[in-house]
PDB file of N, CA and C in Angstrom:
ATOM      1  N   UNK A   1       0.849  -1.173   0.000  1.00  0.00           N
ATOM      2  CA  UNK A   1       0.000   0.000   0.000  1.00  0.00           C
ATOM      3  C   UNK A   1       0.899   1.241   0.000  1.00  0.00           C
ATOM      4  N   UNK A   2       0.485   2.535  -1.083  1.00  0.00           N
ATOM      5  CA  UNK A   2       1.538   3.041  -0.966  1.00  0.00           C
ATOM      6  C   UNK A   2       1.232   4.614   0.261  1.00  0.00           C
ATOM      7  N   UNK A   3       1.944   5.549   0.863  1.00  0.00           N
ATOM      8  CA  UNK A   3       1.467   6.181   1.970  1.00  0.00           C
ATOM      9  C   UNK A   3       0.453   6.902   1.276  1.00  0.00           C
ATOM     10  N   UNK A   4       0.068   7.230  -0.201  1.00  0.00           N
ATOM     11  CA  UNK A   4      -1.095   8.383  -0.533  1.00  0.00           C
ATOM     12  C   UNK A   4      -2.115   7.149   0.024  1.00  0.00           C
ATOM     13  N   UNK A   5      -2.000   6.322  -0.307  1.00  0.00           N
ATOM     14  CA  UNK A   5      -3.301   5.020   0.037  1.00  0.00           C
ATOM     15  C   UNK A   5      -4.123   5.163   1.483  1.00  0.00           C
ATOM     16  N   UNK A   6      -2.334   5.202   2.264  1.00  0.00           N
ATOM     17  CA  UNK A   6      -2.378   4.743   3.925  1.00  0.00           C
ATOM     18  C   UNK A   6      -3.182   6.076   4.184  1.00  0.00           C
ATOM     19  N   UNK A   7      -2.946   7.399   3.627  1.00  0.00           N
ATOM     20  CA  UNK A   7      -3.283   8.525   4.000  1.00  0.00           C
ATOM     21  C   UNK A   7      -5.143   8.649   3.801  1.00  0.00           C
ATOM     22  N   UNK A   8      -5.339   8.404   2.557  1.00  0.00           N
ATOM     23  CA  UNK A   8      -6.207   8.194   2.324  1.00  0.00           C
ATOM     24  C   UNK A   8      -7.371   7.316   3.693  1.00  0.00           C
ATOM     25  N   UNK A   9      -6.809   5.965   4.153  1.00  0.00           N
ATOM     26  CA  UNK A   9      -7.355   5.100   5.107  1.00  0.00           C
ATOM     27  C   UNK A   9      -7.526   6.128   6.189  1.00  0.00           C
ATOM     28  N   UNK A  10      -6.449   6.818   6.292  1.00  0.00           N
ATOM     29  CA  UNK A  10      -6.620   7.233   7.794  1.00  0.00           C
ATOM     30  C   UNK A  10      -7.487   8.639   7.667  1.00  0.00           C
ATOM     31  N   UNK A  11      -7.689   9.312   6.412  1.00  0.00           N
ATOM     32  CA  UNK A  11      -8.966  10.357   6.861  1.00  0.00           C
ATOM     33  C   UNK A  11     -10.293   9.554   6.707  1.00  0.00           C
ATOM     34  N   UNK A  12     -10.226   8.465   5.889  1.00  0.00           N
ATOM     35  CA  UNK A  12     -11.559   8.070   6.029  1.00  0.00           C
ATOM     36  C   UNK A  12     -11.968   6.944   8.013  1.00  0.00           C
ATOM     37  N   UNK A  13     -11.003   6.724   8.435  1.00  0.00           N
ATOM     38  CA  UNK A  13     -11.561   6.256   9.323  1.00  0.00           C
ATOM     39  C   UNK A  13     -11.416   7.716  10.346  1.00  0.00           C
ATOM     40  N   UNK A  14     -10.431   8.930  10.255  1.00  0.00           N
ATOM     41  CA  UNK A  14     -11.121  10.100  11.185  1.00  0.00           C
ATOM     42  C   UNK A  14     -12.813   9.995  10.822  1.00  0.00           C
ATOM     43  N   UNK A  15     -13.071  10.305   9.358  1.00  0.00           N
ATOM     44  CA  UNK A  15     -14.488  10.398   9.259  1.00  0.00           C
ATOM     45  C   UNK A  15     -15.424   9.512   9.645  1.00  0.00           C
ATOM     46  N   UNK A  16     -15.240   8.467   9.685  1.00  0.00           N
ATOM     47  CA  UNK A  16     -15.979   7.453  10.393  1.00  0.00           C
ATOM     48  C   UNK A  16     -15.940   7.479  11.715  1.00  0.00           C
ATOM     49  N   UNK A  17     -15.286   8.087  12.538  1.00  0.00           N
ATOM     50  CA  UNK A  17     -15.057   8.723  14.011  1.00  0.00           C
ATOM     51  C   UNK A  17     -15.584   9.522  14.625  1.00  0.00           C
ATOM     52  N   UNK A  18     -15.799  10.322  13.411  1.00  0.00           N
ATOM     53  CA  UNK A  18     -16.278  11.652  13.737  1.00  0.00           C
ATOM     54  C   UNK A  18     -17.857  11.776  13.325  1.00  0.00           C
ATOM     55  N   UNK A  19     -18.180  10.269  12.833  1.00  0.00           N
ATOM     56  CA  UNK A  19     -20.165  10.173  12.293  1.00  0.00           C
ATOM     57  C   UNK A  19     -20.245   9.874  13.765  1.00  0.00           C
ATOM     58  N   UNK A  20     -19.778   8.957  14.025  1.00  0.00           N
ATOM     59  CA  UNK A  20     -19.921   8.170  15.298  1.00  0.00           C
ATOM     60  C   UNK A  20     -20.130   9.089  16.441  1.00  0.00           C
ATOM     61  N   UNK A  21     -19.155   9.924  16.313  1.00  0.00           N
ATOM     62  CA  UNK A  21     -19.717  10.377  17.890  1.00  0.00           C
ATOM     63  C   UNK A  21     -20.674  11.907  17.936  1.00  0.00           C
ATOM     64  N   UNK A  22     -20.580  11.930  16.627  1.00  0.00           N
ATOM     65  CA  UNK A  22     -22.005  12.969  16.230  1.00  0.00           C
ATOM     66  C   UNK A  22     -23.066  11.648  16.432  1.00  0.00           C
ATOM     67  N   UNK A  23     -23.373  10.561  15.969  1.00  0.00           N
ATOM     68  CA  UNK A  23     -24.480   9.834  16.357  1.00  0.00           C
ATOM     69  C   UNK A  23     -24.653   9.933  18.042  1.00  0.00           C
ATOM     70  N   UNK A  24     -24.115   9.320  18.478  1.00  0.00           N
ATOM     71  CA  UNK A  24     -24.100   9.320  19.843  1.00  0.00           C
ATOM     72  C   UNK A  24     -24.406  10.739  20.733  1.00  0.00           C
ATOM     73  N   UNK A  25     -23.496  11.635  20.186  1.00  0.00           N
ATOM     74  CA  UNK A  25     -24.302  12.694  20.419  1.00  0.00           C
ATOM     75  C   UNK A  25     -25.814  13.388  20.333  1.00  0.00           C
ATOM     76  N   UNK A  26     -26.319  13.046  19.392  1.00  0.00           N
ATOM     77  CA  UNK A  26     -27.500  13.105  18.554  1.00  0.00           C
ATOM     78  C   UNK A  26     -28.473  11.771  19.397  1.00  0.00           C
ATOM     79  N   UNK A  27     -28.248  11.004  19.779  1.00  0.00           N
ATOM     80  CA  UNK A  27     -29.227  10.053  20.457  1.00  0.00           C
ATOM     81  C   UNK A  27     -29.385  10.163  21.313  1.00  0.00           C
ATOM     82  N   UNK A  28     -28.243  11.085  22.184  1.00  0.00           N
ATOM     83  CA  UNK A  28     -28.516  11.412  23.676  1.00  0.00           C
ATOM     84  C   UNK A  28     -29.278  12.757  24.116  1.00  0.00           C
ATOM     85  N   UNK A  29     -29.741  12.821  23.049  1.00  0.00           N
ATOM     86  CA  UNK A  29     -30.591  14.411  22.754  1.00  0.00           C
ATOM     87  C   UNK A  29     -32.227  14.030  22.433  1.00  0.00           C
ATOM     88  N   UNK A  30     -32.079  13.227  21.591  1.00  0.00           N
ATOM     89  CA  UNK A  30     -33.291  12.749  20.809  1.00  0.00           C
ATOM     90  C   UNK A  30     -34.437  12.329  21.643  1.00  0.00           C
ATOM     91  N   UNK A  31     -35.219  12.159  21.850  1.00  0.00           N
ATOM     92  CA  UNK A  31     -36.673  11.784  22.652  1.00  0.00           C
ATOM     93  C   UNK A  31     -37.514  10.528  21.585  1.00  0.00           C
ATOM     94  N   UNK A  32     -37.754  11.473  20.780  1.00  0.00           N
ATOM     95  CA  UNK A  32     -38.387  10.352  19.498  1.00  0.00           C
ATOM     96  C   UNK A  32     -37.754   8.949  19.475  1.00  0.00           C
ATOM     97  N   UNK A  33     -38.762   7.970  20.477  1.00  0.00           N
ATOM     98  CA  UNK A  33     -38.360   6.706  20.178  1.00  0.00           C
ATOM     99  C   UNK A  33     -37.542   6.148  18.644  1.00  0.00           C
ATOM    100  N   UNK A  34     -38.160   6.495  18.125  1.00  0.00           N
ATOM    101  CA  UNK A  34     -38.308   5.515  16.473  1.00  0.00           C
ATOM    102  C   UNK A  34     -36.878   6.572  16.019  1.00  0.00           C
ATOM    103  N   UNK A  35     -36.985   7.820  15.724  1.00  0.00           N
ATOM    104  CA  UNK A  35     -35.849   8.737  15.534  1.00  0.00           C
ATOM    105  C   UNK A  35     -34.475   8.097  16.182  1.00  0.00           C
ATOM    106  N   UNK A  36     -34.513   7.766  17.576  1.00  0.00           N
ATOM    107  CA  UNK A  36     -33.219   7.543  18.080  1.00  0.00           C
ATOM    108  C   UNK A  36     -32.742   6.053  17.379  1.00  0.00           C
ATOM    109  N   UNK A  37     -33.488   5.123  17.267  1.00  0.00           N
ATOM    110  CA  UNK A  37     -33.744   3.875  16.797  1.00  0.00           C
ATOM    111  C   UNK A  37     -32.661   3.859  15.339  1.00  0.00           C
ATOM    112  N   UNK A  38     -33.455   4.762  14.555  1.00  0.00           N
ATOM    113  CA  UNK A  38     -32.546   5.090  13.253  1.00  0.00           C
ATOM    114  C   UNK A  38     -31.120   5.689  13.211  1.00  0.00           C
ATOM    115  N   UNK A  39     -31.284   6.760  14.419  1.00  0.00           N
ATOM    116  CA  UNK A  39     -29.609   7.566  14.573  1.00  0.00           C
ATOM    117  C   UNK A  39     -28.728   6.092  15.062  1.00  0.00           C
ATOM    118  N   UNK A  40     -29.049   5.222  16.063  1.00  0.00           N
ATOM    119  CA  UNK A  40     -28.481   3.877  16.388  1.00  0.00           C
ATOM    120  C   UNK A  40     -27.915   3.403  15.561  1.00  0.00           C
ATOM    121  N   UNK A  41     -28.539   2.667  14.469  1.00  0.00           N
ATOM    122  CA  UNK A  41     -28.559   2.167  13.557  1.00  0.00           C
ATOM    123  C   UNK A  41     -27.484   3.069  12.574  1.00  0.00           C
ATOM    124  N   UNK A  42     -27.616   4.085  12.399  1.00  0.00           N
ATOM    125  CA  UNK A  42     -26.360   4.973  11.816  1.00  0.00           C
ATOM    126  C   UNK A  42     -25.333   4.975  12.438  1.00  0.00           C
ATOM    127  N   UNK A  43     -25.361   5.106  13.443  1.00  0.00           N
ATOM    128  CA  UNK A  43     -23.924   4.717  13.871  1.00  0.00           C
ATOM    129  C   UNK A  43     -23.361   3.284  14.470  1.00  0.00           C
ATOM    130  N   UNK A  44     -23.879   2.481  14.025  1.00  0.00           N
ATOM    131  CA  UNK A  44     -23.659   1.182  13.988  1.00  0.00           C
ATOM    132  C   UNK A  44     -23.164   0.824  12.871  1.00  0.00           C
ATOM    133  N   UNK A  45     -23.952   1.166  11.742  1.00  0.00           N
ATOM    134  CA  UNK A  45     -22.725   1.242  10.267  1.00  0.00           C
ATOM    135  C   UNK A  45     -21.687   1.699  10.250  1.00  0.00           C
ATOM    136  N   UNK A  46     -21.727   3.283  10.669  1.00  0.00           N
ATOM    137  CA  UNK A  46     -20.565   3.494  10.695  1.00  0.00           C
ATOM    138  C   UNK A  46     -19.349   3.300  11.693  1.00  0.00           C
ATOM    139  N   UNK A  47     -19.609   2.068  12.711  1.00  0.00           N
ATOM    140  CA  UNK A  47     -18.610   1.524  13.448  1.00  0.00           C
ATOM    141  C   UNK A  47     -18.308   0.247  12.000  1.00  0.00           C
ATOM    142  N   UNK A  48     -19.243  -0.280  11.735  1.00  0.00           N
ATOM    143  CA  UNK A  48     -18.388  -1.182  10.862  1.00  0.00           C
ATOM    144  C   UNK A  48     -18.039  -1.166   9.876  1.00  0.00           C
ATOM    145  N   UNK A  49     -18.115   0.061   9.198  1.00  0.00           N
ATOM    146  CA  UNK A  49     -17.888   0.839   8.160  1.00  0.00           C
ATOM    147  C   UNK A  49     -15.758   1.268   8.588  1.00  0.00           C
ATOM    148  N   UNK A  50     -15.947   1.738   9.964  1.00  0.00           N
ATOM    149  CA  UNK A  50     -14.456   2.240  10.660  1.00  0.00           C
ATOM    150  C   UNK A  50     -13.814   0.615  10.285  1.00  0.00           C
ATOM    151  N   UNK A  51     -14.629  -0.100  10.871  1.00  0.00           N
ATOM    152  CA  UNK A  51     -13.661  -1.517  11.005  1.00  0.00           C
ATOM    153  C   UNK A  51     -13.513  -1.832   9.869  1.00  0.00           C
ATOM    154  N   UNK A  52     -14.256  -2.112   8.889  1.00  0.00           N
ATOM    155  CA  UNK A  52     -13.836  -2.591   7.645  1.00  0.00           C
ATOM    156  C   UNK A  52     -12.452  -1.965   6.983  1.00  0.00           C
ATOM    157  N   UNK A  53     -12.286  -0.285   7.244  1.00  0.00           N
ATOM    158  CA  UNK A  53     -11.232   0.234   6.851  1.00  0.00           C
ATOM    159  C   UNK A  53     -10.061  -0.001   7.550  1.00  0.00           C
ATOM    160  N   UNK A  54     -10.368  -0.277   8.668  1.00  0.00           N
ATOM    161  CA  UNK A  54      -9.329  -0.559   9.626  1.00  0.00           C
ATOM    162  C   UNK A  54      -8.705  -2.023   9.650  1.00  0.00           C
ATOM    163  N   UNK A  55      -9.402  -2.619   8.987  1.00  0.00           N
ATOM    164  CA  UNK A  55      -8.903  -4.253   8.709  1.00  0.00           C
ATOM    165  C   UNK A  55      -7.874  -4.176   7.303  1.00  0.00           C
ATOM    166  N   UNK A  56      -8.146  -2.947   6.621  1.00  0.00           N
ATOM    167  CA  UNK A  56      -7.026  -3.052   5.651  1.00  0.00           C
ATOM    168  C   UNK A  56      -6.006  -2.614   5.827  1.00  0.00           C
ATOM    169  N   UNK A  57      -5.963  -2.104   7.337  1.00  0.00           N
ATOM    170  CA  UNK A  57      -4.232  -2.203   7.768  1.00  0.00           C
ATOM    171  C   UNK A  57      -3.724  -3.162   8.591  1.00  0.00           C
TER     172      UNK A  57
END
């Protein structure tokens, strides 16, 4: 892998870091059963969305 690659990996898993704890943020706000349900679920992808990128190092 060459470092533009590695570089590449590593802003996309900041960004996947940074959905994440905007989700979490965002659910601990939310009231709307069904609303928080979905923000969950968003940031549950994007934990395995982080890992998937993170398995290619």
């Amino acid at each position: 892998m060459t470092s533009k690659e590695l570089l590449y990996i590593e802003d996309a898993l900041g960004h996947e870091q940074y959905f994440q704890t905007k989700c979490q943020q965002t659910v601990s706000q939310l009231q709307d059963a069904e609303l928080k349900i979905c923000v969950q679920q968003m940031q549950q992808k994007h934990q395995q969305i982080f890992q998937s990128f993170y398995g290619l190092l």
